[in-house]
Protein backbone atom coordinates (compact mmCIF):
# COMPACT_ATOMS: atom_id res chain seq x y z
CA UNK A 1 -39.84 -21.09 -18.35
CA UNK A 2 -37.23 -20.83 -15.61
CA UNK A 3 -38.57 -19.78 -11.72
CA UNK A 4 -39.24 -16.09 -11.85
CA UNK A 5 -36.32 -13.81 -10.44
CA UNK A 6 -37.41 -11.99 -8.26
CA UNK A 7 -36.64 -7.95 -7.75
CA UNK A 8 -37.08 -8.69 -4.05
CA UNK A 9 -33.95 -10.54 -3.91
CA UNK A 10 -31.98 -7.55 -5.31
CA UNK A 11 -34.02 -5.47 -3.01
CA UNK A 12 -32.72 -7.53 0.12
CA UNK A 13 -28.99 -7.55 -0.73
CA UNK A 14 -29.26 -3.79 -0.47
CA UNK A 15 -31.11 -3.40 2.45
CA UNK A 16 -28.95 -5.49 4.39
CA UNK A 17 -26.53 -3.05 4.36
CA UNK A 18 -28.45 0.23 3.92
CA UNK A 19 -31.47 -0.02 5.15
CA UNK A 20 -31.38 -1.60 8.57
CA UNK A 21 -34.75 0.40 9.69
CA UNK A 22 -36.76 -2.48 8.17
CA UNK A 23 -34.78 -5.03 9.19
CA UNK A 24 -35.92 -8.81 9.96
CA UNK A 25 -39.84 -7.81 8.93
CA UNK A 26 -39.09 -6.57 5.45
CA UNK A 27 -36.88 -9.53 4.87
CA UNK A 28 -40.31 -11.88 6.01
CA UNK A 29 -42.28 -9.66 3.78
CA UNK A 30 -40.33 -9.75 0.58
CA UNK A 31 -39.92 -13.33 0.95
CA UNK A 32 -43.24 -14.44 0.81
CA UNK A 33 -44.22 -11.74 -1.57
CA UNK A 34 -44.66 -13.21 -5.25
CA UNK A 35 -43.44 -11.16 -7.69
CA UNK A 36 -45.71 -9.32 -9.96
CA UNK A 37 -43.07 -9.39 -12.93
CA UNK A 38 -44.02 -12.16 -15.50
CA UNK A 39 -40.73 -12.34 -17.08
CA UNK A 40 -40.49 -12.96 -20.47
CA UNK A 41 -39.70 -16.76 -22.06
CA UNK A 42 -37.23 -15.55 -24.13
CA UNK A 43 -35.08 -14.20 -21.15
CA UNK A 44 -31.81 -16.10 -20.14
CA UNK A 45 -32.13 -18.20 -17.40
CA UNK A 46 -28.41 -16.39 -16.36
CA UNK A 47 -30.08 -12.82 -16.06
CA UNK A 48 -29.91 -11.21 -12.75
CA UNK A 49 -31.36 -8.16 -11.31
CA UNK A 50 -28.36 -6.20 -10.32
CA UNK A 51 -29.01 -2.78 -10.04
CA UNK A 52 -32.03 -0.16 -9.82
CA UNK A 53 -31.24 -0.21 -14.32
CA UNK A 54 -32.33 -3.51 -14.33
CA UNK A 55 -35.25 -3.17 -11.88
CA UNK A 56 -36.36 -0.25 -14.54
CA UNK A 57 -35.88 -2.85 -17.42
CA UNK A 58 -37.78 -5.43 -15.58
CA UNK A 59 -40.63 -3.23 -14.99
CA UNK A 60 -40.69 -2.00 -18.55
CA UNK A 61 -40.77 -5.48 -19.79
CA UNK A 62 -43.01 -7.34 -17.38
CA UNK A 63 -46.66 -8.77 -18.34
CA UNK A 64 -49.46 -7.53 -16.70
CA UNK A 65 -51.59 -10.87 -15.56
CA UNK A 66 -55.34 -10.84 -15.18
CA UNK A 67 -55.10 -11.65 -11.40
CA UNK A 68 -56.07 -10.53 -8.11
CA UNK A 69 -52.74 -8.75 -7.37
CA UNK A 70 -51.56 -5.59 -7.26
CA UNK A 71 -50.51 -4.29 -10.65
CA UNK A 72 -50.71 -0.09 -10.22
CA UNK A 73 -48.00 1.66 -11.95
CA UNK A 74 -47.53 3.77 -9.13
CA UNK A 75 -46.02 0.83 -7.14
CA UNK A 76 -43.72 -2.32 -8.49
CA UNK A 77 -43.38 -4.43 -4.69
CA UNK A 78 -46.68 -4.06 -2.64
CA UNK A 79 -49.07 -6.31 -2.06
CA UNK A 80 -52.78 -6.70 -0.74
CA UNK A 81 -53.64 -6.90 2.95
CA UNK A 82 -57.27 -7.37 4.39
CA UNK A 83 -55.94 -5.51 8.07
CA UNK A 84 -56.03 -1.86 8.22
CA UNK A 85 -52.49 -0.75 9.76
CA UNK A 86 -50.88 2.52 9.69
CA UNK A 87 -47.73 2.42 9.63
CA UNK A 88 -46.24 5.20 12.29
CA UNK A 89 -42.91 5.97 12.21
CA UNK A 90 -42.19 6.15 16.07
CA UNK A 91 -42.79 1.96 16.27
CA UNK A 92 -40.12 1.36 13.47
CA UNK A 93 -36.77 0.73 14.51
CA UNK A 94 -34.18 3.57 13.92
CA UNK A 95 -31.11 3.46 11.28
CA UNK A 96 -28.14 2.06 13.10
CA UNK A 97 -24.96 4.44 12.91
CA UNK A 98 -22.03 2.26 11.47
CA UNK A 99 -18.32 2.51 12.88
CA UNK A 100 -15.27 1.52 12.91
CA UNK A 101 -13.27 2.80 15.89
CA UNK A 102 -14.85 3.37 19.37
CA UNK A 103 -14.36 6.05 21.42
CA UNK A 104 -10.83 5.09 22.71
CA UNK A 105 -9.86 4.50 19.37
CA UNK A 106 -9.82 0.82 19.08
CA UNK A 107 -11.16 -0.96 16.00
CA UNK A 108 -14.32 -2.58 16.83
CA UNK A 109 -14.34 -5.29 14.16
CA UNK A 110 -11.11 -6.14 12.95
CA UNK A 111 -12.48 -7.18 9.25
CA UNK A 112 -14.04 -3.23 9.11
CA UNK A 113 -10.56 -1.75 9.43
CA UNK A 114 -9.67 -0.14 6.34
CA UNK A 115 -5.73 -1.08 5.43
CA UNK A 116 -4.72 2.04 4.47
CA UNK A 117 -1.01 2.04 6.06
CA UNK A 118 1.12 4.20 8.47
CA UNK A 119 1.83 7.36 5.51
CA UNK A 120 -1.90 7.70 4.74
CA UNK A 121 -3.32 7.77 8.05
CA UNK A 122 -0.85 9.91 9.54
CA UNK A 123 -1.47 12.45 6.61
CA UNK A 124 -5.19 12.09 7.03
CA UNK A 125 -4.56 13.01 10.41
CA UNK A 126 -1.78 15.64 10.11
CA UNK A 127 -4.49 17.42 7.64
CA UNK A 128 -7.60 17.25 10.40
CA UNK A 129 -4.78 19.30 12.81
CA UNK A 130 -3.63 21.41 10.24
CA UNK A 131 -7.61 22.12 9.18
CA UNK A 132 -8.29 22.61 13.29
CA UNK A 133 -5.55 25.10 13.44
CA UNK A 134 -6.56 27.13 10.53
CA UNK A 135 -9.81 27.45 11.51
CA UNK A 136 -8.70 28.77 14.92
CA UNK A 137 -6.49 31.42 14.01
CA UNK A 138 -8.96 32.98 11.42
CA UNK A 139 -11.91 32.61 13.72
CA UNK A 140 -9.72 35.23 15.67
CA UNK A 141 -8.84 37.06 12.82
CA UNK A 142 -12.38 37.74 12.31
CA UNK A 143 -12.94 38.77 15.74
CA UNK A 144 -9.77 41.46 15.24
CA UNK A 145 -11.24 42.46 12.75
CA UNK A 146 -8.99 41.23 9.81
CA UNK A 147 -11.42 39.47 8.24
CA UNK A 148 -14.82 40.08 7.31
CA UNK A 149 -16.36 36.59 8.60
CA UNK A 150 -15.60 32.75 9.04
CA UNK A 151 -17.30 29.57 9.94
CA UNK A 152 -15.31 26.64 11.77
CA UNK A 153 -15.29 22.71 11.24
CA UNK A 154 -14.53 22.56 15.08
CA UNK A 155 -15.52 18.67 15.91
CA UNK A 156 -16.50 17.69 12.17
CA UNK A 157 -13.04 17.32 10.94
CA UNK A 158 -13.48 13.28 10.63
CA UNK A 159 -16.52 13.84 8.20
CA UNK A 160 -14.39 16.10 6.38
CA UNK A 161 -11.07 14.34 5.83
CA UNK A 162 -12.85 10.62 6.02
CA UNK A 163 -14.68 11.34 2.77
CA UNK A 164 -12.47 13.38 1.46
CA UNK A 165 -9.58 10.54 1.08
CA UNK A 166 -12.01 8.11 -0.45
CA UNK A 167 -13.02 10.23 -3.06
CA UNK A 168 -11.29 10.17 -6.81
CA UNK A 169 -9.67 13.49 -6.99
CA UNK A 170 -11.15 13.91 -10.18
CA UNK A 171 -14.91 13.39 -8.59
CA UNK A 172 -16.39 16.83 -8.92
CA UNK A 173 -17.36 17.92 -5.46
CA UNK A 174 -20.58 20.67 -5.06
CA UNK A 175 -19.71 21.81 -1.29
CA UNK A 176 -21.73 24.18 1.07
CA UNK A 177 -19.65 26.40 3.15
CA UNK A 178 -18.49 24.60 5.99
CA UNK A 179 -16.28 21.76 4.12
CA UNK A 180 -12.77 23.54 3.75
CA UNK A 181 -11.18 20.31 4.52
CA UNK A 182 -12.11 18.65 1.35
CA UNK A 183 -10.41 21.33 -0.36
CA UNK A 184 -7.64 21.40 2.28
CA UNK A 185 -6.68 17.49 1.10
CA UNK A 186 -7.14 18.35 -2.45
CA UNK A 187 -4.07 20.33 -2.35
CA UNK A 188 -5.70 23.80 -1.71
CA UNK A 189 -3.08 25.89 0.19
CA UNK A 190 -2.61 28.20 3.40
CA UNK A 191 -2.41 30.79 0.99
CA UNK A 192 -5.36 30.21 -1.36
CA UNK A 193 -7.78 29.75 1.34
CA UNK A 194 -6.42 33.11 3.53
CA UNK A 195 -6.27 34.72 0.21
CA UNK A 196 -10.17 34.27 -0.58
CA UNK A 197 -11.07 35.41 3.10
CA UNK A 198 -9.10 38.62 2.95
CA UNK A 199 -10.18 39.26 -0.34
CA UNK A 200 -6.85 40.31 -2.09
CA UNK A 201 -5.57 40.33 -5.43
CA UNK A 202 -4.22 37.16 -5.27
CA UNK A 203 -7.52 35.75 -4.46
CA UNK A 204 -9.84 33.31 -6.63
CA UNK A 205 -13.06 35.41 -7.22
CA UNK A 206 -10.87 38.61 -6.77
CA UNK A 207 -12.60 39.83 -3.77
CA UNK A 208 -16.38 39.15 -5.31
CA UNK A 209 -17.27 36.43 -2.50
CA UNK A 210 -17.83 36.18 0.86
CA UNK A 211 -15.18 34.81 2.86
CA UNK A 212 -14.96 30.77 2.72
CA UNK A 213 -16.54 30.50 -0.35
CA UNK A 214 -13.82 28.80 -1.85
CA UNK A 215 -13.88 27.24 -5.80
CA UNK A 216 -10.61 25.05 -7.63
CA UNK A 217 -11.22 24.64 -11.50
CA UNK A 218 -8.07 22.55 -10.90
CA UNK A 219 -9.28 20.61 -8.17
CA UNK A 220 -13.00 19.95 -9.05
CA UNK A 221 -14.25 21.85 -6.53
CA UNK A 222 -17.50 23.34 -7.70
CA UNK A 223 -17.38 27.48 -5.95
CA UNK A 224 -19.72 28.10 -3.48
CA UNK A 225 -22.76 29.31 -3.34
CA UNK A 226 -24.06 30.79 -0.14
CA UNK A 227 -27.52 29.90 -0.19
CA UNK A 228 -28.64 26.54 1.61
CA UNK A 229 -29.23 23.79 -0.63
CA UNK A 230 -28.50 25.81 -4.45
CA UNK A 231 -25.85 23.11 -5.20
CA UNK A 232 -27.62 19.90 -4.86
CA UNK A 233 -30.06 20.11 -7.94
CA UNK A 234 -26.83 21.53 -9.50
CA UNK A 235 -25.05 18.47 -8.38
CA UNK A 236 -27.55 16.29 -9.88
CA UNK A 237 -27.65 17.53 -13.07
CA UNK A 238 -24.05 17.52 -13.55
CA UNK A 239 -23.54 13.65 -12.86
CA UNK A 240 -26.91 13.31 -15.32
CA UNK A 241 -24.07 15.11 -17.92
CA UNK A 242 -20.95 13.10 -17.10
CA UNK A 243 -23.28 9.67 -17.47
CA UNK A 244 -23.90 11.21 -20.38
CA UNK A 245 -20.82 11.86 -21.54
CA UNK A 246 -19.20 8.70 -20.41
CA UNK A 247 -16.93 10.12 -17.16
CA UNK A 248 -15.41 7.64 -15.19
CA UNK A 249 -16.26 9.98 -12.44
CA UNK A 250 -18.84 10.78 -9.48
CA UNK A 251 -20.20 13.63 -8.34
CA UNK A 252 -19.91 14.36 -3.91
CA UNK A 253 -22.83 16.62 -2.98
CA UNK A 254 -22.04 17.99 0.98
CA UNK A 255 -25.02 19.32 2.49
CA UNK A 256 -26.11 20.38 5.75
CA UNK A 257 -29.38 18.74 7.89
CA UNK A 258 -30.53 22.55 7.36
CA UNK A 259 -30.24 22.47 3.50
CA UNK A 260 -32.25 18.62 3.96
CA UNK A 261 -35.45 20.88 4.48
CA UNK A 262 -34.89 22.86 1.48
CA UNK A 263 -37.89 22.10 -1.37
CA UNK A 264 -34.31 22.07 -3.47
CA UNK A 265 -33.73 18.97 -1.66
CA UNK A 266 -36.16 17.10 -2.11
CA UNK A 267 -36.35 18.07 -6.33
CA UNK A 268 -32.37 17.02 -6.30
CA UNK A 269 -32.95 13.67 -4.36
CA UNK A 270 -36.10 13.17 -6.96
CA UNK A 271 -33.86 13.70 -10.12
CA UNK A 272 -30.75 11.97 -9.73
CA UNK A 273 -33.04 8.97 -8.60
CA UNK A 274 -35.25 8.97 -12.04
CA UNK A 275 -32.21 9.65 -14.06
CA UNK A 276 -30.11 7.23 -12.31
CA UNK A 277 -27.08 9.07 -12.09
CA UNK A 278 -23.87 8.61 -9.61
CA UNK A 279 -24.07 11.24 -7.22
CA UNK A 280 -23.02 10.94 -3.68
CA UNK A 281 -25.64 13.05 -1.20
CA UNK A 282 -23.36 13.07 1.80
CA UNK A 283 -25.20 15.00 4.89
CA UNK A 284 -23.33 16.18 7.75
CA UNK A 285 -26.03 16.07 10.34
CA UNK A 286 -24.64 18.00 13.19
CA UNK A 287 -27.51 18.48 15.05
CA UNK A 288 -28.14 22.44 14.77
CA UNK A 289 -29.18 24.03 11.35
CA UNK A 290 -27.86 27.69 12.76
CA UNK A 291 -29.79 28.09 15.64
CA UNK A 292 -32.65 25.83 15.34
CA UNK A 293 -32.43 21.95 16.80
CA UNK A 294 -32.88 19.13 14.61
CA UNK A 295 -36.06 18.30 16.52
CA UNK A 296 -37.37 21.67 15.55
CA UNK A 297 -36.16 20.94 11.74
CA UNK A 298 -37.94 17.06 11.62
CA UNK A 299 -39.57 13.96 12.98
CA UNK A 300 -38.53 11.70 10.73
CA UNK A 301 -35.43 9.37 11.59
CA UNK A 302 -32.96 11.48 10.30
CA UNK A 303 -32.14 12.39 7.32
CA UNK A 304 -30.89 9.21 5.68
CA UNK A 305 -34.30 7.22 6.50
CA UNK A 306 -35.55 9.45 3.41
CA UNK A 307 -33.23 7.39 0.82
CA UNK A 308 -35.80 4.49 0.64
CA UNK A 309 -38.38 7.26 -0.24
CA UNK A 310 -36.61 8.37 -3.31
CA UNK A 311 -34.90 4.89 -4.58
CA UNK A 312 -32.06 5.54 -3.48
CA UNK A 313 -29.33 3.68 -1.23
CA UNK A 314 -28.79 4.74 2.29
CA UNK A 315 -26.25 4.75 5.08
CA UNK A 316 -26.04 6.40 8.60
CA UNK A 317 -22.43 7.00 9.68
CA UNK A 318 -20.53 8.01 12.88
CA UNK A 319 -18.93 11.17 11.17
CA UNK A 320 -16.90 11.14 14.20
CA UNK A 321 -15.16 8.05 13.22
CA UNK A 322 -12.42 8.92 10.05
CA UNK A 323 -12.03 5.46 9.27
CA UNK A 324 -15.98 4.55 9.03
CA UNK A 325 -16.79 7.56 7.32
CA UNK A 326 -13.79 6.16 4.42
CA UNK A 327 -15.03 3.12 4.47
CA UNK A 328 -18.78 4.27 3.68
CA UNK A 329 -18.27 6.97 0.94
CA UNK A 330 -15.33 4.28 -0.77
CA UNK A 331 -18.23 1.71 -0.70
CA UNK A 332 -20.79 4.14 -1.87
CA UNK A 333 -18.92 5.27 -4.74
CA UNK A 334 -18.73 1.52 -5.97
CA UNK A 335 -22.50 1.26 -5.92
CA UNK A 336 -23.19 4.75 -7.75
CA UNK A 337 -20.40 3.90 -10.22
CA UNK A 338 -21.09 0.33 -10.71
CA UNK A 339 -24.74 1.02 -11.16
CA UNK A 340 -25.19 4.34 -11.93
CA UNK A 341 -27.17 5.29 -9.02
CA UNK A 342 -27.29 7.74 -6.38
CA UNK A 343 -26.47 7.09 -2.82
CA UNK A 344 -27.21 8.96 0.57
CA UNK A 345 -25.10 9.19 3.27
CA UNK A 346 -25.75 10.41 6.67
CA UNK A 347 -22.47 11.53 8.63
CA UNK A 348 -23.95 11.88 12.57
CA UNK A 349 -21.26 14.41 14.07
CA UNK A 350 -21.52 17.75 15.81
CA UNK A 351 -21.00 21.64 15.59
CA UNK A 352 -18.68 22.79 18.66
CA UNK A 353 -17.76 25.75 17.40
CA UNK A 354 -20.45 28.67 16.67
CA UNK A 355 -22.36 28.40 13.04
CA UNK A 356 -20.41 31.17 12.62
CA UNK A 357 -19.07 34.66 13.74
CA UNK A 358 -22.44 35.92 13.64
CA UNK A 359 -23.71 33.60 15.87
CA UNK A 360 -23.74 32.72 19.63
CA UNK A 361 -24.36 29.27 20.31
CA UNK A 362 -24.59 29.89 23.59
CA UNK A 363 -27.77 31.26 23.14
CA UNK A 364 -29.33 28.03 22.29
CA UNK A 365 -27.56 24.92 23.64
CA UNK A 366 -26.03 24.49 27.09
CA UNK A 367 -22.16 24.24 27.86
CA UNK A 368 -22.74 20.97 29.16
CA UNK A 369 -23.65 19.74 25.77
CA UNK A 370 -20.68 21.15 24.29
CA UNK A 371 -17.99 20.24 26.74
CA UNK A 372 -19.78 16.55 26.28
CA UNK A 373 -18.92 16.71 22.64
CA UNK A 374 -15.17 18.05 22.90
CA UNK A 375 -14.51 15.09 25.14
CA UNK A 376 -15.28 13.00 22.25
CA UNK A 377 -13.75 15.04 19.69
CA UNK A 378 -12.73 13.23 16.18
CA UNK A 379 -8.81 14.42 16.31
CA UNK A 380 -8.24 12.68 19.68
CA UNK A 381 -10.28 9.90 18.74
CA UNK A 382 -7.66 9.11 15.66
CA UNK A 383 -4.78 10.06 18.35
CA UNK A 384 -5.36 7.95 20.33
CA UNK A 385 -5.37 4.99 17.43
CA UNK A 386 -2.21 6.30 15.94
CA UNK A 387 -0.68 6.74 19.45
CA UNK A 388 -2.10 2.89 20.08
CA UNK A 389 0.13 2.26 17.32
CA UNK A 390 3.32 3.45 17.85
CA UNK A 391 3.15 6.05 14.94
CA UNK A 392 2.72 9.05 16.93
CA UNK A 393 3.64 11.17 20.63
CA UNK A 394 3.03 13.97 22.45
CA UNK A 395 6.22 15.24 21.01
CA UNK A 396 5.12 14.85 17.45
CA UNK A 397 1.96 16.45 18.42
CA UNK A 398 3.40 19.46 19.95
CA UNK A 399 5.81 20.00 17.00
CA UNK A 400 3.07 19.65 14.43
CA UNK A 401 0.99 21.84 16.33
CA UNK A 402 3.35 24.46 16.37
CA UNK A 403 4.66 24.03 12.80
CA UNK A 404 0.84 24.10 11.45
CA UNK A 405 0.22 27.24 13.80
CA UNK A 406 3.40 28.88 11.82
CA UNK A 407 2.35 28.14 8.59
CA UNK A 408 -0.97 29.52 9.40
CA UNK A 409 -0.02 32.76 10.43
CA UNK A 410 2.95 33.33 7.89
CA UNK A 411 0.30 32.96 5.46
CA UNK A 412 -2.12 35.72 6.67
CA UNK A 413 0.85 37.76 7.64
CA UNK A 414 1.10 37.37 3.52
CA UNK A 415 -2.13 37.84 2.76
CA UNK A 416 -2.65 41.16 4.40
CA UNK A 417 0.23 42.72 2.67
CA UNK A 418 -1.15 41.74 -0.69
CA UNK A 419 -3.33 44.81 -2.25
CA UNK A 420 -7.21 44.83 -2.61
CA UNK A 421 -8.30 44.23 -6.02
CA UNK A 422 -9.48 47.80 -7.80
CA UNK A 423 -13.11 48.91 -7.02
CA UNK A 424 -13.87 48.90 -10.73
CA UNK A 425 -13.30 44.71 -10.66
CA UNK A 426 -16.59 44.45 -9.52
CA UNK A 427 -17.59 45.28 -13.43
CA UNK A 428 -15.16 42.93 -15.26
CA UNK A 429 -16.07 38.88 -16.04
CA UNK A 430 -19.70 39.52 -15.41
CA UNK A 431 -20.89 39.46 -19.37
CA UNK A 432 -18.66 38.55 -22.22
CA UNK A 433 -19.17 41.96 -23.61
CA UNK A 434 -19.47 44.82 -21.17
CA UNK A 435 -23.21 46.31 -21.72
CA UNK A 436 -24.16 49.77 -21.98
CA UNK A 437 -25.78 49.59 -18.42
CA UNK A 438 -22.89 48.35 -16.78
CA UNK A 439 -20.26 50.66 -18.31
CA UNK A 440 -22.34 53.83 -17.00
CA UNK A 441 -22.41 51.99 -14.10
CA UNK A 442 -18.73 51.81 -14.10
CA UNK A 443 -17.90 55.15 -15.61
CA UNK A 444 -20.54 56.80 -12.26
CA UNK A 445 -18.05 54.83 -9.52
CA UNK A 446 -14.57 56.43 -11.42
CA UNK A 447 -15.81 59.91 -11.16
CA UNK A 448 -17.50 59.60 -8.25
CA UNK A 449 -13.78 58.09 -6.47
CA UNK A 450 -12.15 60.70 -8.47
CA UNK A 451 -14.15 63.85 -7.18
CA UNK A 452 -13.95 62.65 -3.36
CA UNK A 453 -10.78 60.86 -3.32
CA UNK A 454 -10.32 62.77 0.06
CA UNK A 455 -13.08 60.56 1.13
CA UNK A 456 -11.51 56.98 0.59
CA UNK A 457 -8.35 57.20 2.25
CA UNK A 458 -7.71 53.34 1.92
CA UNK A 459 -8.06 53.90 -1.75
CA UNK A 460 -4.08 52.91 -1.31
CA UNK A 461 -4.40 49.75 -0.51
CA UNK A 462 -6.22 48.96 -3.43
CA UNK A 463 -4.22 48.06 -6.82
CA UNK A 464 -4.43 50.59 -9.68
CA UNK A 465 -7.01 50.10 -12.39
């Protein structure tokens, strides 16, 4: 029989690249580990262990041999030592954050650059303005009162528009609330989104959601829910049915470091690994989950070091950095595609605006730390590349500023005169067939608004039943 291949050697192609904590010791480890797996004779010599299928094939078919090495079930890689060690997670190196531009947006390593030409950069970072400006004028629209409540992207716009532009636009994407700008390069317009957080007729949900929780049919953009973490098992067991059914497509899971400590989590990361399915876990680890510190949340390294845990691929990413954030999520699509596997991706960034208009951040961090972030913001960071260039000014900038600020508030101008959808909405789409419950539910509200129409004076502005 041919030398044994060896799972370690598909193990160490992968952690390479996404799993630098072990680095240089696992490497020494693995290769001077023999392999447990007897493979069988009649296997071709040609057979290679590509992916985490075959490693499941290969432990399904291997011979257990009446040795003195580990053959548990629970376990397929580990072998005996005779020294007691713990291993403590403070002595292990960290995850390295991969990037591609620096600070003063130069490319750090020329062959990382991703060649995406002058049009496509410029609109990825026409869209991270246009998603800044939005968010600024309806974070003061709350605050006047004209809406009921928002929540910013303020300094994660690279995590949003990076991924966003590597993704298939017919990858179904499970969001949480703060990821407008994957909708925003979808195609999603100024009126769609202004529409859902005034809550008028025109709006998708008709008024039945909280501002920002935004859905697409038409651009696979699963609608939010509001609770943390709700959409990750969900996003699981959707790419287990599209594997199932043959899609060409991935699903994008965006999560918060918060929503990382859900048990929901933990059962989602634990799924799609078993069931080898292509779902991209992409965190956006900003450093707060509402008020409470990331050192308050964990003391583990991060929230990609828990990949290796659950079989899956990992990467930590400057989320601050559009072009490395592209490069990873185009690269980890490959892998869950090509091998039908999930991947986690960390996107290090952070939160300068307020979690939301129920918060104050100030509360909690110090200006100091803020006014260190803004210098360091993603937008001028991809300025100052496309300036480098020659593709852009501060005469462009100023006119797109001022034609995104336009757009903005022509379309709330719009959406406020738009009516409120009737009161008696709330009944409708909610069963197939309208159940005796509901209907005296609904018959209770019309006499009740008819008796004390005196009462509801902004009755008006709502459209006739």
């Amino acid at each position: 029989m041919a030398v044994n291949r060896s799972i370690a050697a598909f193990q160490l192609r992968h952690v390479a690249r996404f799993h630098p904590i072990f680095g240089r010791g696992i490497h020494r480890t693995l290769s001077s580990t023999t392999t447990r797996f007897s493979i069988p004779d009649d296997t071709p010599d040609t057979m290679q262990i590509k992916t985490s299928h075959d490693v499941t094939e290969a432990m399904k078919n291997q011979r257990l041999v009446d040795d003195d090495r580990p053959h548990f079930p629970g376990t397929w890689k580990s072998s005996y030592v005779d020294t007691m060690r713990f291993i403590k997670p403070e002595l292990q190196d960290t995850i390295p954050i991969y990037r591609v531009l620096n600070r003063e947006g130069d490319i750090v390593n020329e062959s990382e650059e991703p060649k995406l030409g002058q049009d496509m950069i410029l609109q990825m970072y026409k869209t991270m303005i246009k998603l800044h400006t939005m968010d600024s004028i309806l974070y003061n629209a709350q605050r006047q009162g004209r809406i009921a409540f928002y929540m910013t992207a303020d300094g994660e716009e690279g995590a949003h528009i990076g991924s966003a532009a590597a993704l298939d636009p017919n990858d179904e994407v499970y969001a949480q609330y703060r990821e407008q700008g994957i909708l925003m390069w979808r195609g999603f317009t100024l009126n769609q989104f202004i529409d859902q957080c005034i809550g008028n007729v025109r709006a998708h949900g008709r008024a039945r959601q909280m501002p920002l929780h935004y859905g697409s049919r038409e651009l696979h953009y699963i609608t939010i829910s509001a609770p943390l973490s709700t959409e990750m098992p969900q996003a699981a067991g959707t790419a287990y049915a599209m594997k199932r059914a043959g899609s060409k497509n991935c699903v994008a899971c965006y999560f918060g470091d918060g929503a990382a400590s859900e048990g929901d989590a933990h059962a989602a990361f634990n799924f799609a690994s078993t069931l080898e399915v292509p779902v991209l876990f992409i965190c956006r680890n900003n450093g707060y989950a509402i008020s409470t510190h990331s050192y308050e949340q964990y003391r583990g390294d991060g929230i990609a070091s828990r990949g290796a845990g659950y079989g899956m691929c990992s990467i930590r990413v400057d989320g601050n950095d559009t072009f490395a954030v592209y490069n990873a999520i185009k690269a980890a699509r490959e892998i869950a595609m090509s091998e039908s596997r999930p991947v986690l991706i960390e996107l290090m960034t952070y939160r300068l605006g307020q979690h939301g208009t129920s918060d104050d951040a100030s509360a909690y961090r110090s200006k100091e730390e803020t006014e260190y972030w803004r210098r360091h913001h993603p937008i001028d960071r991809l300025r100052k590349y496309v300036t480098k260039k020659g593709w852009w000014n501060d005469e462009k900038d100023e006119r797109w500023l001022n034609e995104t600020r336009k757009m903005v508030l022509d379309a709330l101008d719009g959406a406020e005169a738009q009516l409120k959808p009737n009161p008696h909405e709330m009944f409708n789409d909610v069963y197939d067939e309208m159940p005796p419950r509901l209907r005296k539910q609904a018959e209770t509200l019309q006499r009740h608004l008819k008796e004390h129409k005196d009462e509801y004076p902004l009755l008006q502005n709502f459209a006739p039943k």
